[in-house]
Protein backbone atom coordinates (compact mmCIF):
# COMPACT_ATOMS: atom_id res chain seq x y z
CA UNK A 1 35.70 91.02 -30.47
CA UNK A 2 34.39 89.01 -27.50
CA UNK A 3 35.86 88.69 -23.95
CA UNK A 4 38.63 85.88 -23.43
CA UNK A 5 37.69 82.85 -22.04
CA UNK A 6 38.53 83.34 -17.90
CA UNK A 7 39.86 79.63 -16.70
CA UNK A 8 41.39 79.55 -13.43
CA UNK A 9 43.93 76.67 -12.73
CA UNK A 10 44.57 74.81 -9.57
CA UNK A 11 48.47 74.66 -9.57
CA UNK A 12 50.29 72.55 -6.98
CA UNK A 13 53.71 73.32 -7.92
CA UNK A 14 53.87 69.94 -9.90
CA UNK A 15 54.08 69.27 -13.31
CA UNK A 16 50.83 68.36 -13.87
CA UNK A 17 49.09 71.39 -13.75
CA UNK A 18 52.00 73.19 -14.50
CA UNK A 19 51.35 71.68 -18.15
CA UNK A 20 47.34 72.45 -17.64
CA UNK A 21 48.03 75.52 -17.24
CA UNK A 22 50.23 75.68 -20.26
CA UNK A 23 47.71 74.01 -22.35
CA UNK A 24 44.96 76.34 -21.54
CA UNK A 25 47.02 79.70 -22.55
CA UNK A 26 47.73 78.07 -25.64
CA UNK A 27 44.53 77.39 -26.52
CA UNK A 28 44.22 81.12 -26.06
CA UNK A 29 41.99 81.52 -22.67
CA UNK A 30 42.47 84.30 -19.90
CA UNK A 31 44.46 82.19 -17.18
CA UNK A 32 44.57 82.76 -13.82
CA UNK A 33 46.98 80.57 -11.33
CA UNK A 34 45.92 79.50 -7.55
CA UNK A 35 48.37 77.84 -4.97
CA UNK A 36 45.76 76.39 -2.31
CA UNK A 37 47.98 75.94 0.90
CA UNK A 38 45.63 73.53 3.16
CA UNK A 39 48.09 71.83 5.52
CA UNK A 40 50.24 73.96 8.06
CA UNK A 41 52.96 71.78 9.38
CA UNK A 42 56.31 70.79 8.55
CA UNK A 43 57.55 66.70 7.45
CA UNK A 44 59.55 64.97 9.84
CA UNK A 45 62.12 66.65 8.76
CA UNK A 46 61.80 69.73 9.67
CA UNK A 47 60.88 71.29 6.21
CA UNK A 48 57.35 72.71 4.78
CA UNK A 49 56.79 71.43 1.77
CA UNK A 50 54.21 73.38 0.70
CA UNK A 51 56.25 76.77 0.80
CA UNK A 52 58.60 74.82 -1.50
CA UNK A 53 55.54 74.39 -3.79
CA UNK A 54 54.03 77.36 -3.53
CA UNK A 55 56.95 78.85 -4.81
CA UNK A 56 57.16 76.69 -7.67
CA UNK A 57 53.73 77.35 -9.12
CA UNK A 58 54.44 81.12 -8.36
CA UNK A 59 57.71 80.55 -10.70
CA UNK A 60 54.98 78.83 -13.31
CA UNK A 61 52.78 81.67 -13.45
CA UNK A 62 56.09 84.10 -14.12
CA UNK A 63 56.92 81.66 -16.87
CA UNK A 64 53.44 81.35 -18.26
CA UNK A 65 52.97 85.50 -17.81
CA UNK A 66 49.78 84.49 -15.81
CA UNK A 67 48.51 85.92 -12.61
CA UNK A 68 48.77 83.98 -9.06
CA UNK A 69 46.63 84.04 -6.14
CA UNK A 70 47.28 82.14 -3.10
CA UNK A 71 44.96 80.70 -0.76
CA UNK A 72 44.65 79.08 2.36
CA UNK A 73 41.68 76.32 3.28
CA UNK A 74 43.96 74.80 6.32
CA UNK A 75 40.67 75.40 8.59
CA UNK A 76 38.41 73.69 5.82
CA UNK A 77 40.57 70.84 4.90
CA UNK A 78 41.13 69.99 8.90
CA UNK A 79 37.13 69.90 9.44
CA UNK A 80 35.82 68.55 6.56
CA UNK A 81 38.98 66.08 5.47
CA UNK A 82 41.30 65.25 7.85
CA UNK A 83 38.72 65.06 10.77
CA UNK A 84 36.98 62.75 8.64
CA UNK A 85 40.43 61.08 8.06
CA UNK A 86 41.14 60.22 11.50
CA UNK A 87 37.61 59.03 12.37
CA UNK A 88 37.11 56.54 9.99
CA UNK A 89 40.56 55.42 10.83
CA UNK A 90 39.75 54.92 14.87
CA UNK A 91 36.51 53.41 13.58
CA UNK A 92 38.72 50.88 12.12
CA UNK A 93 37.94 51.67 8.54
CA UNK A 94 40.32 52.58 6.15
CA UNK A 95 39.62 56.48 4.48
CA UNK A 96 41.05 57.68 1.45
CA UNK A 97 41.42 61.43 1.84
CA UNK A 98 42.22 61.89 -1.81
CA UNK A 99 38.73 61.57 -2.51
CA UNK A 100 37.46 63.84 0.53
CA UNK A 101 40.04 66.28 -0.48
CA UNK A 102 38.91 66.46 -3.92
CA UNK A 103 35.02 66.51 -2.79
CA UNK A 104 35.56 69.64 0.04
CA UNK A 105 38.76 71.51 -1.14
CA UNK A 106 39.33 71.18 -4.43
CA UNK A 107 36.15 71.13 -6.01
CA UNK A 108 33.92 72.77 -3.74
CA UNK A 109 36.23 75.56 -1.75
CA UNK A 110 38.69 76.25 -4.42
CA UNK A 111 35.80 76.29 -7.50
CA UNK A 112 33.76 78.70 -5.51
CA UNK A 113 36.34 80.87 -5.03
CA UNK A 114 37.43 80.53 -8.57
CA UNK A 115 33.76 81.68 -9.20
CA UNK A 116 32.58 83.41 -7.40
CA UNK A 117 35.63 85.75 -6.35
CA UNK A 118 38.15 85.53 -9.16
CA UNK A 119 35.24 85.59 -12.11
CA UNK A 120 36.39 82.42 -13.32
CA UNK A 121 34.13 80.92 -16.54
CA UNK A 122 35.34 77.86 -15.51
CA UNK A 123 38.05 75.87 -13.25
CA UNK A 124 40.75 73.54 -14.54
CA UNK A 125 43.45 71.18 -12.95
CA UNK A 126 46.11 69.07 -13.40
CA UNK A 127 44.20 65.67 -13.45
CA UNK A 128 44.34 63.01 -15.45
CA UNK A 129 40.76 62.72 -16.16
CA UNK A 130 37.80 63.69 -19.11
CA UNK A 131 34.41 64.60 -19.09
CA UNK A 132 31.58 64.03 -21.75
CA UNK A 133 31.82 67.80 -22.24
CA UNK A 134 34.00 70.38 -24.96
CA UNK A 135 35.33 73.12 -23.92
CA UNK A 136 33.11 75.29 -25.44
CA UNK A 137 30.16 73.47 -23.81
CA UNK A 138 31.91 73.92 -20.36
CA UNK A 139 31.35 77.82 -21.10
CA UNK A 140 27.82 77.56 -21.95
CA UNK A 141 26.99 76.24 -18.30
CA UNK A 142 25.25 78.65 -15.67
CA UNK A 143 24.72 77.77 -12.02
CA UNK A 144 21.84 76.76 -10.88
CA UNK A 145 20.53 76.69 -7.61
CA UNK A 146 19.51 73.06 -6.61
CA UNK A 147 16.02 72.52 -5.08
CA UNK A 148 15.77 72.60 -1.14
CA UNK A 149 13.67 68.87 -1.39
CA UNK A 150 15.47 65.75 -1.92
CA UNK A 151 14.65 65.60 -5.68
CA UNK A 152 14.96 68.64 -8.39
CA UNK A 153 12.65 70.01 -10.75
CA UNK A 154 11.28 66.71 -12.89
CA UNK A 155 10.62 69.69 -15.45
CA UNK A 156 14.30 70.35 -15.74
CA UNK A 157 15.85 69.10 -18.75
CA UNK A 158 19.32 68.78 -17.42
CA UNK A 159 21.35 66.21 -19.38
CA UNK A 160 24.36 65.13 -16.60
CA UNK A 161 28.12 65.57 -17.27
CA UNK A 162 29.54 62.28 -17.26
CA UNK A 163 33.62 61.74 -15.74
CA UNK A 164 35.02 59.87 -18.15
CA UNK A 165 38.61 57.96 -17.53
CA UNK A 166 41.75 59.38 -19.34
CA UNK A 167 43.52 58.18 -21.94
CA UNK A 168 46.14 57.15 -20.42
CA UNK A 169 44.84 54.08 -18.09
CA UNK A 170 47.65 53.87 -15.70
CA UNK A 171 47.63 57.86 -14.47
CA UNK A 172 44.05 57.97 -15.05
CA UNK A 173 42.35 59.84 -11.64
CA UNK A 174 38.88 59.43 -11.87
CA UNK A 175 38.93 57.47 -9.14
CA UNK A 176 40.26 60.16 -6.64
CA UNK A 177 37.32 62.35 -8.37
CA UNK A 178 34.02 60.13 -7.77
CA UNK A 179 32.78 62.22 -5.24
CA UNK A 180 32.71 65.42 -7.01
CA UNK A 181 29.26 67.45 -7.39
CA UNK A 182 28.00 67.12 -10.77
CA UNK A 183 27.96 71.37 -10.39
CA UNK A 184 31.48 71.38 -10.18
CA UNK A 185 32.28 68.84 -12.93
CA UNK A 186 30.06 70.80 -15.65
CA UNK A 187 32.48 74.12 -15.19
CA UNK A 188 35.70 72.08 -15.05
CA UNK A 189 38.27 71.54 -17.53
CA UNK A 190 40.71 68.49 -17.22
CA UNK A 191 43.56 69.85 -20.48
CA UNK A 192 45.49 66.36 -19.65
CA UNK A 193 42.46 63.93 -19.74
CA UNK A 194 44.08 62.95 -23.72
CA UNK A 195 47.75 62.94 -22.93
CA UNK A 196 50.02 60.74 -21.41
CA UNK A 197 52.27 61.61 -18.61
CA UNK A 198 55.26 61.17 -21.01
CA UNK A 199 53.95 63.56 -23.53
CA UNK A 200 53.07 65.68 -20.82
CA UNK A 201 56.81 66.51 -18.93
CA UNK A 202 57.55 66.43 -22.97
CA UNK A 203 56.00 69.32 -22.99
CA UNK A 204 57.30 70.32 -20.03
CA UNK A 205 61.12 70.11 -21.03
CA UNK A 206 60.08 72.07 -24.28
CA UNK A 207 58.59 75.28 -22.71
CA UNK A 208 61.26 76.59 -19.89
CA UNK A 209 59.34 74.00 -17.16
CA UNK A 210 62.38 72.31 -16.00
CA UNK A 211 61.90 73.43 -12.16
CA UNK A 212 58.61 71.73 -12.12
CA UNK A 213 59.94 68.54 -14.15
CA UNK A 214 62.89 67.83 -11.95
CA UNK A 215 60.85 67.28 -8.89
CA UNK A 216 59.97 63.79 -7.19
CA UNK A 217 55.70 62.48 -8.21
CA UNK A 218 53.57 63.68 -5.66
CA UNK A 219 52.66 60.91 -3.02
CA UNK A 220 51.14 59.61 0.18
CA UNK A 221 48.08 62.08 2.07
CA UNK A 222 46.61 64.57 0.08
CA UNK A 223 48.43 67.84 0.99
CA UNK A 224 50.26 66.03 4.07
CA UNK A 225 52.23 63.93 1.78
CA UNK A 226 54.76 60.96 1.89
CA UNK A 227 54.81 59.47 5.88
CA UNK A 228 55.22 56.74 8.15
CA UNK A 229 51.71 56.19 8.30
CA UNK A 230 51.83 54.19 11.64
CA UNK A 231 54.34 56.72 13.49
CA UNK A 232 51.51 59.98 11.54
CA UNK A 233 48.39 58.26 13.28
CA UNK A 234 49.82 57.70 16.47
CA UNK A 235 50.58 61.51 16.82
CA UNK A 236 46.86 62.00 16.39
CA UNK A 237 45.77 58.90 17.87
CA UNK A 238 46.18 56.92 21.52
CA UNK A 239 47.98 53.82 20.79
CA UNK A 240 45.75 50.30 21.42
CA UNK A 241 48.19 47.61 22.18
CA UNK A 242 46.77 43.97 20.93
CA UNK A 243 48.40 40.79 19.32
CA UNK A 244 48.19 39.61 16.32
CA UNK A 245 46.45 36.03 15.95
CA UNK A 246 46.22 33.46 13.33
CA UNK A 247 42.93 33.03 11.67
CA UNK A 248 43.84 29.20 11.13
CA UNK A 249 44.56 27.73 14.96
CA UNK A 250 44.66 30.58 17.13
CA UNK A 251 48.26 31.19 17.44
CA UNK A 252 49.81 34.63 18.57
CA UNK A 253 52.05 35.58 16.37
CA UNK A 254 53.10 38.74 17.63
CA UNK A 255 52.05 42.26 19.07
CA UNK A 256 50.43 45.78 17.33
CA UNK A 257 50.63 49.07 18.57
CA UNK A 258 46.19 49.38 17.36
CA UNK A 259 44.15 47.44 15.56
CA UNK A 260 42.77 50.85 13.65
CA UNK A 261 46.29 50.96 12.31
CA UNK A 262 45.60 47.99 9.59
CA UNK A 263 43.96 47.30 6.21
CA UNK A 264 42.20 44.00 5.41
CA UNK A 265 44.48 42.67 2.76
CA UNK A 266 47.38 44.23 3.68
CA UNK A 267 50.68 42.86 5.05
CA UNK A 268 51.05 42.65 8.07
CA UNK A 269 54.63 43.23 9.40
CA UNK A 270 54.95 41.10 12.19
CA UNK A 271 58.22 40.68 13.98
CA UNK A 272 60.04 37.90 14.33
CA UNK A 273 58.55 35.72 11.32
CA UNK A 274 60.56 35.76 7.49
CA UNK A 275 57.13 34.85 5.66
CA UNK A 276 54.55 37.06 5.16
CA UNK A 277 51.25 37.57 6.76
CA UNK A 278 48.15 39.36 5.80
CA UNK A 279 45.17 41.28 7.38
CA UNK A 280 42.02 38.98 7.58
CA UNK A 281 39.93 40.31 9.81
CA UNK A 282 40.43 42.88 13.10
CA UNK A 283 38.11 42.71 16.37
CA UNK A 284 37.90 46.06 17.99
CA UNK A 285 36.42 44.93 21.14
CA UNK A 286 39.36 42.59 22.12
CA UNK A 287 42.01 45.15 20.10
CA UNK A 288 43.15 41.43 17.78
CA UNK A 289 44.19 41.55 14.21
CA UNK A 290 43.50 38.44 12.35
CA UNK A 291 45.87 37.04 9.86
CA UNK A 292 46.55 34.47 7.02
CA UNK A 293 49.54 33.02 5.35
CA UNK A 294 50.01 33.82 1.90
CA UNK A 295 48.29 36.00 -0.78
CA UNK A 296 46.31 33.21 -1.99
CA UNK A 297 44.83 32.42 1.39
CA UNK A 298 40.84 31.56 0.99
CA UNK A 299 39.85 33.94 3.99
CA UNK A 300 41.57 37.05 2.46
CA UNK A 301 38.71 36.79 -0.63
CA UNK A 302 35.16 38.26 -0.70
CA UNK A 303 32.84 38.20 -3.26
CA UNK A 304 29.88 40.48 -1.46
CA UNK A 305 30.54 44.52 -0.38
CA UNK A 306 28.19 46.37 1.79
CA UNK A 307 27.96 50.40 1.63
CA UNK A 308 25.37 52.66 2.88
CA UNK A 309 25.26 55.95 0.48
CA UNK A 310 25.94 55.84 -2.72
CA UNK A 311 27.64 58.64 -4.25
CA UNK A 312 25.91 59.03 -8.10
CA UNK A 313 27.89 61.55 -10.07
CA UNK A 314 24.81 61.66 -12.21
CA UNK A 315 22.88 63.04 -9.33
CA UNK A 316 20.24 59.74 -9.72
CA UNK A 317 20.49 56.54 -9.66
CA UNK A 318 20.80 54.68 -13.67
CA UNK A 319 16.86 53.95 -14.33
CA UNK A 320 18.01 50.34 -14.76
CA UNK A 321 18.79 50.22 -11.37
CA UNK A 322 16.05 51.53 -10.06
CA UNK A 323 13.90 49.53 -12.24
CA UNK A 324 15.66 45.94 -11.66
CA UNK A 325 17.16 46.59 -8.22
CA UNK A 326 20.05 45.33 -9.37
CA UNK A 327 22.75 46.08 -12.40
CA UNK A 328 25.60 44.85 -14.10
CA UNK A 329 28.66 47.36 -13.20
CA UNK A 330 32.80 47.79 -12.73
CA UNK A 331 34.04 47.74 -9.34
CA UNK A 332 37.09 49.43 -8.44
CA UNK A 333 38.08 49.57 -4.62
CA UNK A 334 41.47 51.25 -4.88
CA UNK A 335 43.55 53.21 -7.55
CA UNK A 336 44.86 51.70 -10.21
CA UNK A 337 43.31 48.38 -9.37
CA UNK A 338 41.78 46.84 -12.36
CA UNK A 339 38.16 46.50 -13.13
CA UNK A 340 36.39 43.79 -11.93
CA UNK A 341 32.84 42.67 -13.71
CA UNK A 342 29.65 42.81 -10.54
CA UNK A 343 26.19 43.28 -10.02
CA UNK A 344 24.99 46.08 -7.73
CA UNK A 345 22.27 45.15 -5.91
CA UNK A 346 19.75 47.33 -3.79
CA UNK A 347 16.71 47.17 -2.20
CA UNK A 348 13.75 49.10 -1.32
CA UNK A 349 11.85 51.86 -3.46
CA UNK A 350 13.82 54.15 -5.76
CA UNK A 351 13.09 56.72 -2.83
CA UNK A 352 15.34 54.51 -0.02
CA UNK A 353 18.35 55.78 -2.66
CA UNK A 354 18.54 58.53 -0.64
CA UNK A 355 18.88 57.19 2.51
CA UNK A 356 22.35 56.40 4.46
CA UNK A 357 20.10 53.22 5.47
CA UNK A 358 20.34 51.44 1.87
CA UNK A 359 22.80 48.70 1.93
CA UNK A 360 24.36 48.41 -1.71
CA UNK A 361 27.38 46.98 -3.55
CA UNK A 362 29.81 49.20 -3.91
CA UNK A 363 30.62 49.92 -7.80
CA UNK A 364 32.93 52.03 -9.76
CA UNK A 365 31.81 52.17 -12.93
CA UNK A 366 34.39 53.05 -16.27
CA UNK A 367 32.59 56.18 -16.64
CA UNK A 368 33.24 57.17 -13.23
């Protein structure tokens, strides 16, 4: 009789991968729980959240009769996420540390640990997401140590694991997982990538999970959670004091605590006036914040994106691309936001793909 199966699931406490982790001892695999415990503060008020959670996927595991580790990356995820975070914020840009989070902690920290210390045969979590791989394929793939050169072995035959979106379109996560290593995606298992968050805390209800099923969706900063965003950043942060002005004549319409602290598109709550006002445009040198009247306003719309690296779960560019320069694509700028028809465009040899000096336009593809 051969050895079990070892997956070890990422549990938050939710009911998510509460239900991953269900799935996966039903499908008759070794199952290990981890609690990763990556922010060390309490909310504003006054309560730490994550011991809350913690002991919720601890009171998962009892249920399931599967083991539980806990770990702590609070170092990790403060250099390599929430750093990050802040910078890109006073750089004026706006981060999504969802994605980081995933990229760092998740799938780099918490798989290698899974690995390398628990003897995991693969990793699984609670997202809503597929790949073009079966379970049983998962099993059958090794590490292998990438080449210390910018390219790998062209005498590799390597086919790449594609992230594919979940069934269900309107919990579907991929976009929170497009920076994940292709390593990390070929061990992974997603057990809710065909269900639908209804079926799922059906399940739930039917199997003792009603601790788990009670509790509020997970939202706001990965790990941090659910804030005043403008009263979070300013902790962190020196205030820039600056007005807001009109992008049509001029006017000031009002004052802003930093210019860092808005989106381009957003609303802009500005005090004083009933209709609303959105982000244009925001000049860092004399600390303004441009804005328009109206969602419909001609200066709120774009039809060209610049990046500089492109993040290509495949590991390589699509020969098309490389070929052409330039391919037809989905774009997706923000979850849940619905896929818009573009051309990527590059420029240079296939070589300059590697280089934080390419400018591109920024896709999201349906395959992730």
């Amino acid at each position: 009789m051969s050895a079990l199966r070892h997956v070890v699931c990422a549990l938050s406490g939710g009911v998510d991968s509460a239900v991953a982790a269900l799935l996966l001892r039903r499908r008759g695999y070794q199952v290990t729980g981890v609690f990763m415990k990556n922010w060390d503060s309490l909310d504003e008020q006054g309560v730490c959240a994550a011991d809350k959670d913690c002991e919720d996927a601890y009171k998962v595991c009892q249920i399931l009769d599967i083991p539980f580790h806990q770990v702590s990356y609070v170092k990790e995820y403060w250099n390599d996420v929430f750093s990050d975070f802040l910078n890109e914020y006073e750089k004026g840009r706006t981060p999504n540390p969802d994605i980081n989070c995933n990229k760092h902690i998740k799938f780099s920290c918490f798989y290698h640990y899974a690995v390398d210390n628990l003897g995991a045969d693969a990793v699984a979590t609670g997202h809503y997401a597929r790949t073009s791989l079966e379970d049983e394929e998962v099993f059958e793939q090794k590490h292998t140590k990438k080449p210390d050169g910018l390219f790998r072995n062209r005498f590799e035959v390597r086919n790449p694991v594609k992230l594919l979106q979940a069934a269900d379109s309107f919990k579907d996560q991929t976009f929170f997982l497009s920076q994940v290593s292709q390593d990390a995606l070929r061990r992974t298992i997603f057990p809710l990538g065909e269900l639908t968050k209804d079926f799922v805390k059906k399940i739930a209800a039917e199997n003792s999970l009603h601790h788990v099923l009670q509790k509020r969706e997970s939202m706001g900063i990965c790990f941090i959670g659910k804030r005043n965003l403008e009263h979070f950043l300013l902790q962190y942060l020196q205030p820039r004091p600056g007005k807001f002005v009109s992008v049509e004549d001029n006017t000031v319409l009002g004052t802003h605590k930093g210019w860092f602290l808005y989106t381009l598109g957003q609303r802009a709550k500005i005090s004083g006036l009933r209709e609303p006002w959105y982000v244009v445009e925001k000049d860092g040198t004399k600390g303004d914040v441009l804005v328009a009247p109206r969602v419909d306003h001609p200066a709120l719309y774009r039809d060209l994106l610049r990046t500089n690296r492109v993040h290509w779960i495949a590991e390589e560019p699509p020969a098309a691309l490389v070929r052409d320069k330039m391919m037809e694509c989905h774009f997706r700028f923000r979850h849940q936001m619905a896929l818009v028809c573009s051309v990527l465009q590059g420029r240079g040899v296939p070589r300059q793909w590697e280089n934080p000096a390419v400018r591109a336009v920024c896709l999201h593809t349906s395959e992730g």
